[in-house]
Protein backbone atom coordinates (compact mmCIF):
# COMPACT_ATOMS: atom_id res chain seq x y z
CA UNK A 1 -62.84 -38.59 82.89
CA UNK A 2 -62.99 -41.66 81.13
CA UNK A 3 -63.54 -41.45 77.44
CA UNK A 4 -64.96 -44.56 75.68
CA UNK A 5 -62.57 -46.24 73.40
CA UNK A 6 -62.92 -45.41 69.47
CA UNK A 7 -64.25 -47.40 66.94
CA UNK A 8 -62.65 -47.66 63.64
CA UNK A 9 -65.34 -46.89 60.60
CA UNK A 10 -66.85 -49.71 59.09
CA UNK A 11 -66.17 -49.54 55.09
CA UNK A 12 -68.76 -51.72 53.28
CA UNK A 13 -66.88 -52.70 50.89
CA UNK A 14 -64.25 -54.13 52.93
CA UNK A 15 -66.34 -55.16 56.07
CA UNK A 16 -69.77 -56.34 55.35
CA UNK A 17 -71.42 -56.22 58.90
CA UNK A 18 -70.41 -56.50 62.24
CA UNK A 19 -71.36 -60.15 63.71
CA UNK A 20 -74.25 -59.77 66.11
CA UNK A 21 -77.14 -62.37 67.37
CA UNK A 22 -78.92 -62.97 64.53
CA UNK A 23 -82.16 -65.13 63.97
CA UNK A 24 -82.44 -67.45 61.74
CA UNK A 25 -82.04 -66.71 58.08
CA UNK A 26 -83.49 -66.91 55.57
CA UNK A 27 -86.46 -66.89 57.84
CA UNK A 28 -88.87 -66.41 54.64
CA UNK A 29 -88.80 -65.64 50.61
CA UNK A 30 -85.59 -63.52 49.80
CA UNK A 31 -86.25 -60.68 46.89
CA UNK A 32 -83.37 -59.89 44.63
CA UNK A 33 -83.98 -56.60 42.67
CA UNK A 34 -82.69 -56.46 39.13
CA UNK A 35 -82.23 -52.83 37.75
CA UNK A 36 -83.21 -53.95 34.46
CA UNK A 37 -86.05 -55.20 32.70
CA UNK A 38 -87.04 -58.83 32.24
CA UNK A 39 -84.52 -60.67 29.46
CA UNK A 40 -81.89 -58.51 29.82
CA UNK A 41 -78.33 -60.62 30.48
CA UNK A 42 -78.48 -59.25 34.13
CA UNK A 43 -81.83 -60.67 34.91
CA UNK A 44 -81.31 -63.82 32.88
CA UNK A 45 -78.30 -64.53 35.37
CA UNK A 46 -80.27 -62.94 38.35
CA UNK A 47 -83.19 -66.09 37.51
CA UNK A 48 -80.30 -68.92 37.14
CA UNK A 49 -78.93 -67.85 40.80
CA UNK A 50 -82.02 -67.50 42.29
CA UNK A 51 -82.68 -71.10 41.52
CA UNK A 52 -79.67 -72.18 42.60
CA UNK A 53 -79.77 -70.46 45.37
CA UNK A 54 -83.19 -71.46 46.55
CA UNK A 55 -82.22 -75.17 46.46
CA UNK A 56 -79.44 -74.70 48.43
CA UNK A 57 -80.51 -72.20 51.39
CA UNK A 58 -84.36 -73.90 51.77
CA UNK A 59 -86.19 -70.73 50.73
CA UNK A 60 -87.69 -69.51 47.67
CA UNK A 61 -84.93 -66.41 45.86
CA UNK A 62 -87.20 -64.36 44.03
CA UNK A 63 -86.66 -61.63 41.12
CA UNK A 64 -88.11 -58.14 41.34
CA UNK A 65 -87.37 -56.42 38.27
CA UNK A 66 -87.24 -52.48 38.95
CA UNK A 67 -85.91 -51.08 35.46
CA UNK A 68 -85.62 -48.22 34.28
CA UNK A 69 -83.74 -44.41 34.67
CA UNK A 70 -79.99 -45.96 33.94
CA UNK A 71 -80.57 -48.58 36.65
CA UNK A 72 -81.27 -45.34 39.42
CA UNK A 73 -84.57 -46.65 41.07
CA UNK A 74 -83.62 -49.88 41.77
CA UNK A 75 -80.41 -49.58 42.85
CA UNK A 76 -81.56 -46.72 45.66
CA UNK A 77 -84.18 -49.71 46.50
CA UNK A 78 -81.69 -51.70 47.30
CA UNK A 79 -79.64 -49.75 49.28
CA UNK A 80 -82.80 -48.64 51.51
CA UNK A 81 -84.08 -51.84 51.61
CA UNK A 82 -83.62 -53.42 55.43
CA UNK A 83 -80.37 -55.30 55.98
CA UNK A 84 -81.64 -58.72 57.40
CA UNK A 85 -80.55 -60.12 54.49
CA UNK A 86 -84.16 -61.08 52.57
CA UNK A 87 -83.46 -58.29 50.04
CA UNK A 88 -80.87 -58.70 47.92
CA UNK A 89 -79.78 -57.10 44.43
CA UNK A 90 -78.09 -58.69 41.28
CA UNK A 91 -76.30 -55.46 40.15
CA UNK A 92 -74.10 -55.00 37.04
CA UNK A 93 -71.23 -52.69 35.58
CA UNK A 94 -73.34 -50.13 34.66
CA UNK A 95 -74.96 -49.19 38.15
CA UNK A 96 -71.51 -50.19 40.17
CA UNK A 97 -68.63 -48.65 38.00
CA UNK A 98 -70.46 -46.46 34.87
CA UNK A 99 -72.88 -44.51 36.29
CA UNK A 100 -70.39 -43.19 39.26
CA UNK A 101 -67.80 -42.48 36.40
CA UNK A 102 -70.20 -40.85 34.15
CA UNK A 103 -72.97 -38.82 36.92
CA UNK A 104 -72.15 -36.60 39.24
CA UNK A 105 -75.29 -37.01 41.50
CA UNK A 106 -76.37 -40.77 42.20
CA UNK A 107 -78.97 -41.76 44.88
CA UNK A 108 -76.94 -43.85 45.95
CA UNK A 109 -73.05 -44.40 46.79
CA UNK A 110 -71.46 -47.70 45.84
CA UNK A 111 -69.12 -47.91 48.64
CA UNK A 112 -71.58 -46.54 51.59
CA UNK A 113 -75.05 -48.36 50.88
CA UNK A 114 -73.76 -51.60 49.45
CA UNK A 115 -72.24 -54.84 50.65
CA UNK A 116 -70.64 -57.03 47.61
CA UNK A 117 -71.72 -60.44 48.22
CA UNK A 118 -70.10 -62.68 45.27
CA UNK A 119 -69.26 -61.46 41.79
CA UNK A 120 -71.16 -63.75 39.41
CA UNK A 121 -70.06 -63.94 35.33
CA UNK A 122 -68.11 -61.04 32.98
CA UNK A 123 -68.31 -60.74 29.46
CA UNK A 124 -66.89 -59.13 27.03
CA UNK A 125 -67.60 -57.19 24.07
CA UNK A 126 -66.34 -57.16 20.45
CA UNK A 127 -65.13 -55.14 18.07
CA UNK A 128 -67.09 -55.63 15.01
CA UNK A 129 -66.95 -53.40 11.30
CA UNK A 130 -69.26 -53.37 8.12
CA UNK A 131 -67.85 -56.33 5.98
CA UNK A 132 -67.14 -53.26 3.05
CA UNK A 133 -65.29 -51.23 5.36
CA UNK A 134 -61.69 -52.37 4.32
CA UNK A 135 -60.56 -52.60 7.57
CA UNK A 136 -59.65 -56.16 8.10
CA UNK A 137 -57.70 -56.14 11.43
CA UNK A 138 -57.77 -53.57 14.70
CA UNK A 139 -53.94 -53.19 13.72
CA UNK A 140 -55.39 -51.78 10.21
CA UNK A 141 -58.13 -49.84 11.91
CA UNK A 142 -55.26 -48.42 14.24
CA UNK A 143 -53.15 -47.34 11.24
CA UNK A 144 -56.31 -45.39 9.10
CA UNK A 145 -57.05 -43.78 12.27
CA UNK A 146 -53.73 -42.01 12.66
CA UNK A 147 -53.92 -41.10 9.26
CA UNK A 148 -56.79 -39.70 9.68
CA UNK A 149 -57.96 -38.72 12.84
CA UNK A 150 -61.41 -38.03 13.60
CA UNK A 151 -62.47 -39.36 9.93
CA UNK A 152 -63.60 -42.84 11.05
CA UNK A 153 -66.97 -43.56 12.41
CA UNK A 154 -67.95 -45.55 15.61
CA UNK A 155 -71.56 -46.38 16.63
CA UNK A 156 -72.50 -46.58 20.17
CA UNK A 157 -75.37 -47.50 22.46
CA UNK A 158 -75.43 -43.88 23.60
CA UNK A 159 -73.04 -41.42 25.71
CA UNK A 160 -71.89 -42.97 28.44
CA UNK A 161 -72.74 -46.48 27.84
CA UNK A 162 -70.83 -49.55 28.06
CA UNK A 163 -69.91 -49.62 24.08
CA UNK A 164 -68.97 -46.09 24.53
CA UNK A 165 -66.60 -46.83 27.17
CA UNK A 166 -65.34 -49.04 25.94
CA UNK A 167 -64.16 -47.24 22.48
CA UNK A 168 -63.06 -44.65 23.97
CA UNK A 169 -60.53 -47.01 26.56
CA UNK A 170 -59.76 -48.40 23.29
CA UNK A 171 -59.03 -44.98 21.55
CA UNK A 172 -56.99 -43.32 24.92
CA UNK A 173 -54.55 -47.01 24.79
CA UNK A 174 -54.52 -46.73 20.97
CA UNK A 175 -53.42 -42.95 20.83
CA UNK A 176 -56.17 -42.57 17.81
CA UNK A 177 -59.18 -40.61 17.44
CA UNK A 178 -62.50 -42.17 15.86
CA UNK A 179 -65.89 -39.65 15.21
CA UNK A 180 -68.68 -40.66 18.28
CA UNK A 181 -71.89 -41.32 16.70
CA UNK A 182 -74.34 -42.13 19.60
CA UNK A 183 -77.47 -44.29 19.22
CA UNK A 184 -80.36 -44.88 21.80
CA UNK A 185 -79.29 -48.00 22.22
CA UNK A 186 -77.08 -51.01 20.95
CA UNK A 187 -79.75 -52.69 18.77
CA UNK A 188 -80.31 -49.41 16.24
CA UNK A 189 -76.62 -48.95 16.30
CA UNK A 190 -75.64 -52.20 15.13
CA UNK A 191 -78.78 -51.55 12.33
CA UNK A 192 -77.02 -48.96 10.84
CA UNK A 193 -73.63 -50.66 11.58
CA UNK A 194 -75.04 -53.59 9.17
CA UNK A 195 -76.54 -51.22 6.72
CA UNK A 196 -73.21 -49.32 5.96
CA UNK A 197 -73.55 -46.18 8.21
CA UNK A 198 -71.03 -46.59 10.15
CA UNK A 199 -68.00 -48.77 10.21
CA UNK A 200 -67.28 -49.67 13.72
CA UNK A 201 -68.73 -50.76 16.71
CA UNK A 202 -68.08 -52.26 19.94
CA UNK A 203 -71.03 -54.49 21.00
CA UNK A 204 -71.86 -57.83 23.60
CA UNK A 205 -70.55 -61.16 22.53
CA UNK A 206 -74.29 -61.92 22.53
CA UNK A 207 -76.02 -59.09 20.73
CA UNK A 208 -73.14 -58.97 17.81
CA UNK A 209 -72.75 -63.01 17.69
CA UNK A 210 -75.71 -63.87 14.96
CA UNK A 211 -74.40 -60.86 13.21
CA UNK A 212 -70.86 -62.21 13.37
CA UNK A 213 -72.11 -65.71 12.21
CA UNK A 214 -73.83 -64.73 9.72
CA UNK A 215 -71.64 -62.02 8.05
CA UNK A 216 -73.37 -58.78 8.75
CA UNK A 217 -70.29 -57.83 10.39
CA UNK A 218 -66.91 -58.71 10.27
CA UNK A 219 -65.30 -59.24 13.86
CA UNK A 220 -61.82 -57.83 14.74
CA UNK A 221 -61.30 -58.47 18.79
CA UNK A 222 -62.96 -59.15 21.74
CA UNK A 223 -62.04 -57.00 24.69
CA UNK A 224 -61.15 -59.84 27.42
CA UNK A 225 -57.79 -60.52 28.82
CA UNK A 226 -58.37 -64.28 27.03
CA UNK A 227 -60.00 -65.51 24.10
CA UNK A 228 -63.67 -66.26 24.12
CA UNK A 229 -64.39 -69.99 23.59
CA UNK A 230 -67.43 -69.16 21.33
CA UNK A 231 -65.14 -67.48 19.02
CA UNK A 232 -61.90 -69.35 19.59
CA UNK A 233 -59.85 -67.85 16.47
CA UNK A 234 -60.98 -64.52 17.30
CA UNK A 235 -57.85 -62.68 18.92
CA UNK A 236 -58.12 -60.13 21.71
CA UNK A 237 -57.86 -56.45 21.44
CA UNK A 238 -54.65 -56.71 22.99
CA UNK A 239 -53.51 -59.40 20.29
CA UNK A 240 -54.79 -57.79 17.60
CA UNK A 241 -53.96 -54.10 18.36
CA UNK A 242 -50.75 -54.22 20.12
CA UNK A 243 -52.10 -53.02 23.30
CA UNK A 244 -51.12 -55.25 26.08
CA UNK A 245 -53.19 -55.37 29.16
CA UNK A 246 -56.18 -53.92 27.49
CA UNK A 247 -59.39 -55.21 29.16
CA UNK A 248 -63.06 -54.28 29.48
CA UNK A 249 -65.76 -55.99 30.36
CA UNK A 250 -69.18 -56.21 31.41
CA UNK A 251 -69.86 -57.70 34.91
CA UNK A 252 -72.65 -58.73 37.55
CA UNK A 253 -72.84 -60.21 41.02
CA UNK A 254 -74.87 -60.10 44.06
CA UNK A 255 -74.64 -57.17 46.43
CA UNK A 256 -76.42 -56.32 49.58
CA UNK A 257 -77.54 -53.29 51.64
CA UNK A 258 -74.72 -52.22 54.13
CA UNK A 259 -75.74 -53.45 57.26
CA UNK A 260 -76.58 -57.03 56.05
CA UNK A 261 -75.04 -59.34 59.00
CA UNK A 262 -71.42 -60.90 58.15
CA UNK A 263 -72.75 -64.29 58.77
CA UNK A 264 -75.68 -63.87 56.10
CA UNK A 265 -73.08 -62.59 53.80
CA UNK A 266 -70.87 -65.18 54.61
CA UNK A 267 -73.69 -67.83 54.37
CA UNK A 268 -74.71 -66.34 50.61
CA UNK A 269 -71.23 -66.36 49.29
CA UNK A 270 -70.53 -69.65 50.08
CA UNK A 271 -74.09 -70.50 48.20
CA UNK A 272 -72.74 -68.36 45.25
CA UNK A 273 -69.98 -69.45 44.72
CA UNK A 274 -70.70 -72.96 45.07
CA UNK A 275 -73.58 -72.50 42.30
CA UNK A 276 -71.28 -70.70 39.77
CA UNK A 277 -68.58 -73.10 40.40
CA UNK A 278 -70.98 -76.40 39.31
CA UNK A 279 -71.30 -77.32 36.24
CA UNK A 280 -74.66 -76.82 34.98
CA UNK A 281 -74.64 -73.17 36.14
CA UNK A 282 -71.63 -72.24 34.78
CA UNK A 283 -72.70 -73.77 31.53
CA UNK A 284 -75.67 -71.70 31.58
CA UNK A 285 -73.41 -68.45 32.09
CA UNK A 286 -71.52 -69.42 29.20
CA UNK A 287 -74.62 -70.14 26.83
CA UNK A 288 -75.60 -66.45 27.44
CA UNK A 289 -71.82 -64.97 26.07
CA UNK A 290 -70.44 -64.65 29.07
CA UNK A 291 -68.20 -66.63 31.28
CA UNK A 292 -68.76 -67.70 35.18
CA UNK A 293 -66.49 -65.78 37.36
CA UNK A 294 -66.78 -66.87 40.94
CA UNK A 295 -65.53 -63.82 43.17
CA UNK A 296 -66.22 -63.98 47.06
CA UNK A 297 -66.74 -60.70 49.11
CA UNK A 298 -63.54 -59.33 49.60
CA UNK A 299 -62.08 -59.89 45.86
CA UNK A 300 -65.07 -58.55 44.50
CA UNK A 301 -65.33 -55.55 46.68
CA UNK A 302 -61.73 -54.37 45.39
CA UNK A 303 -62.91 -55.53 41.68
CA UNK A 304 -65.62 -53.08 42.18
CA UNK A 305 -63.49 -50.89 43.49
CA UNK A 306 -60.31 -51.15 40.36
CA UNK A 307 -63.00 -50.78 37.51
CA UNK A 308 -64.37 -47.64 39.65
CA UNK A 309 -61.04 -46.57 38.91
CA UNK A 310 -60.28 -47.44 35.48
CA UNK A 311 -64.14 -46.09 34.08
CA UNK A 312 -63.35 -42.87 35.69
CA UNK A 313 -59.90 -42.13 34.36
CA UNK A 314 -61.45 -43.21 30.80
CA UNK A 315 -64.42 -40.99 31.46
CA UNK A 316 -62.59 -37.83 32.55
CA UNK A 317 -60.11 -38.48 29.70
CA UNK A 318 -63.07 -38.15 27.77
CA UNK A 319 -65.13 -35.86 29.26
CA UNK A 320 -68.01 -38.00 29.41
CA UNK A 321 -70.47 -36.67 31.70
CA UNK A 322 -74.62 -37.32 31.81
CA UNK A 323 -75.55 -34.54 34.25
């Protein structure tokens, strides 16, 4: 008996489709979903692309904001939405890499139901104290922590967000010990970081940048491999706390449902990338804190893929969990 040859499993994340016939595309209007409400970074970026985007492929791109529930409903939209390409999803850090570290049940899997099409801007955040703290480097923060662990104060957007995430990274490379205090939310957390509260935080270049410029808060690092040109004297955390290699960031780019046709993901990349890469776009991205960060399917599918890694070593080191 003949036995038909195997077929090795497709991995989305490596393979985004397997070529077939395919009619034309995009044959109509393609909807991007955006996990987040309207104004948030992600959505601000998901707008810019869509433009872009529509001049170059001849159809209107179109944003469907789905917020809400950590990013949940929209992201399990997007990975049941039909893979001929005309829905699409501008997905960020927090549904890609934080939510797997930090819940154990998702409705959705990252590497299963998703195809990464082009990974679009990072940015960083900063680490910013209270002006009266009397800390007046990370080095100096690093050095009152060990001397007293557990006795310094850092605000966060809540368990499990990106600011806690990252101050925890920060702690586990440091070998120090600061006091959680979560907030719903980065905006009351930086409130009560200006009032005197608490003496640390680690926020977005673009939420803690009026505070920074206006001296509110005093800024000690910002957690990109390079230095940020909005804040050119402003050394990294690595610089500034002896920690080499120390990077976290926040990210977005375009993803897919798995299933999407290689040549439609092939065709949007190329679109992508070529947007990010031009000059007004990329000057847009770096207006909004962030910097343009043109990654095609393959890179950003093992980006995904390392920060996956890194968030859940941090997390478990932790013990950060949300369910």
């Amino acid at each position: 008996m003949r036995h038909a040859p195997s077929v090795p499993a497709r991995h989305p994340l490596l393979l985004p489709g397997l070529a077939r016939a395919q009619p034309a595309w995009p044959a109509r209007p393609v909807r991007v979903i955006v996990p987040f409400p309207p104004g948030q970074a992600t959505d601000i970026m998901a707008r810019l692309l869509s433009e872009q985007l529509g001049q170059r492929l001849g159809q209107p791109f179109v944003v469907d904001n789905r917020a809400g529930g950590a990013g949940l409903p929209g992201m399990e939209l997007i990975a049941k939405a039909a893979p001929d390409g005309h829905t699409l999803g501008m997905a960020s850090s927090g549904p890609l890499s934080i939510n797997p570290a930090v819940m154990a049940k998702l409705p959705y899997d990252v590497e299963r139901d998703f195809v990464p099409i082009a990974l679009v801007f990072t940015t960083p955040l900063i680490a910013v104290v209270h002006p009266g703290a009397g800390i007046e480097s990370l080095a100096a923060l690093v050095a009152r922590a060990k001397a007293a662990p557990g006795q310094l104060d850092y605000a966060s957007g809540g368990p499990g967000s990106s600011l806690h995430l990252a101050a925890e990274a920060f702690c586990q490379q440091a070998g120090i010990r600061l006091n959680h205090i979560p907030y719903r939310g980065s905006a009351p957390a930086m409130t009560d970081l200006i009032a005197g509260n608490v003496k640390l935080m680690f926020d977005s270049l673009a939420a803690a940048l009026p505070h920074i410029q206006g001296g509110r808060v005093k800024a000690l690092g910002v957690t990109s491999a390079a230095r940020m040109p909005q804040l050119p004297e402003l050394p990294t955390v690595a610089e500034a706390a002896g920690l080499p290699g120390f990077e976290v960031l926040g990210w977005a780019g375009l993803i897919a449902p798995a299933g999407t046709p290689a040549p439609v993901v092939a065709r949007l990349a190329a679109a992508v990338l070529e947007a990010v890469r031009g000059a007004p776009m990329a000057a847009r991205i770096i207006d909004q804190g962030a910097t343009p960060a043109p990654l095609g399917p393959e890179e950003f599918g093992g980006f995904i893929r390392s920060e996956l890694i890194k968030l859940r070593a941090v997390a478990q080191a932790a013990d950060v969990r949300l369910d």
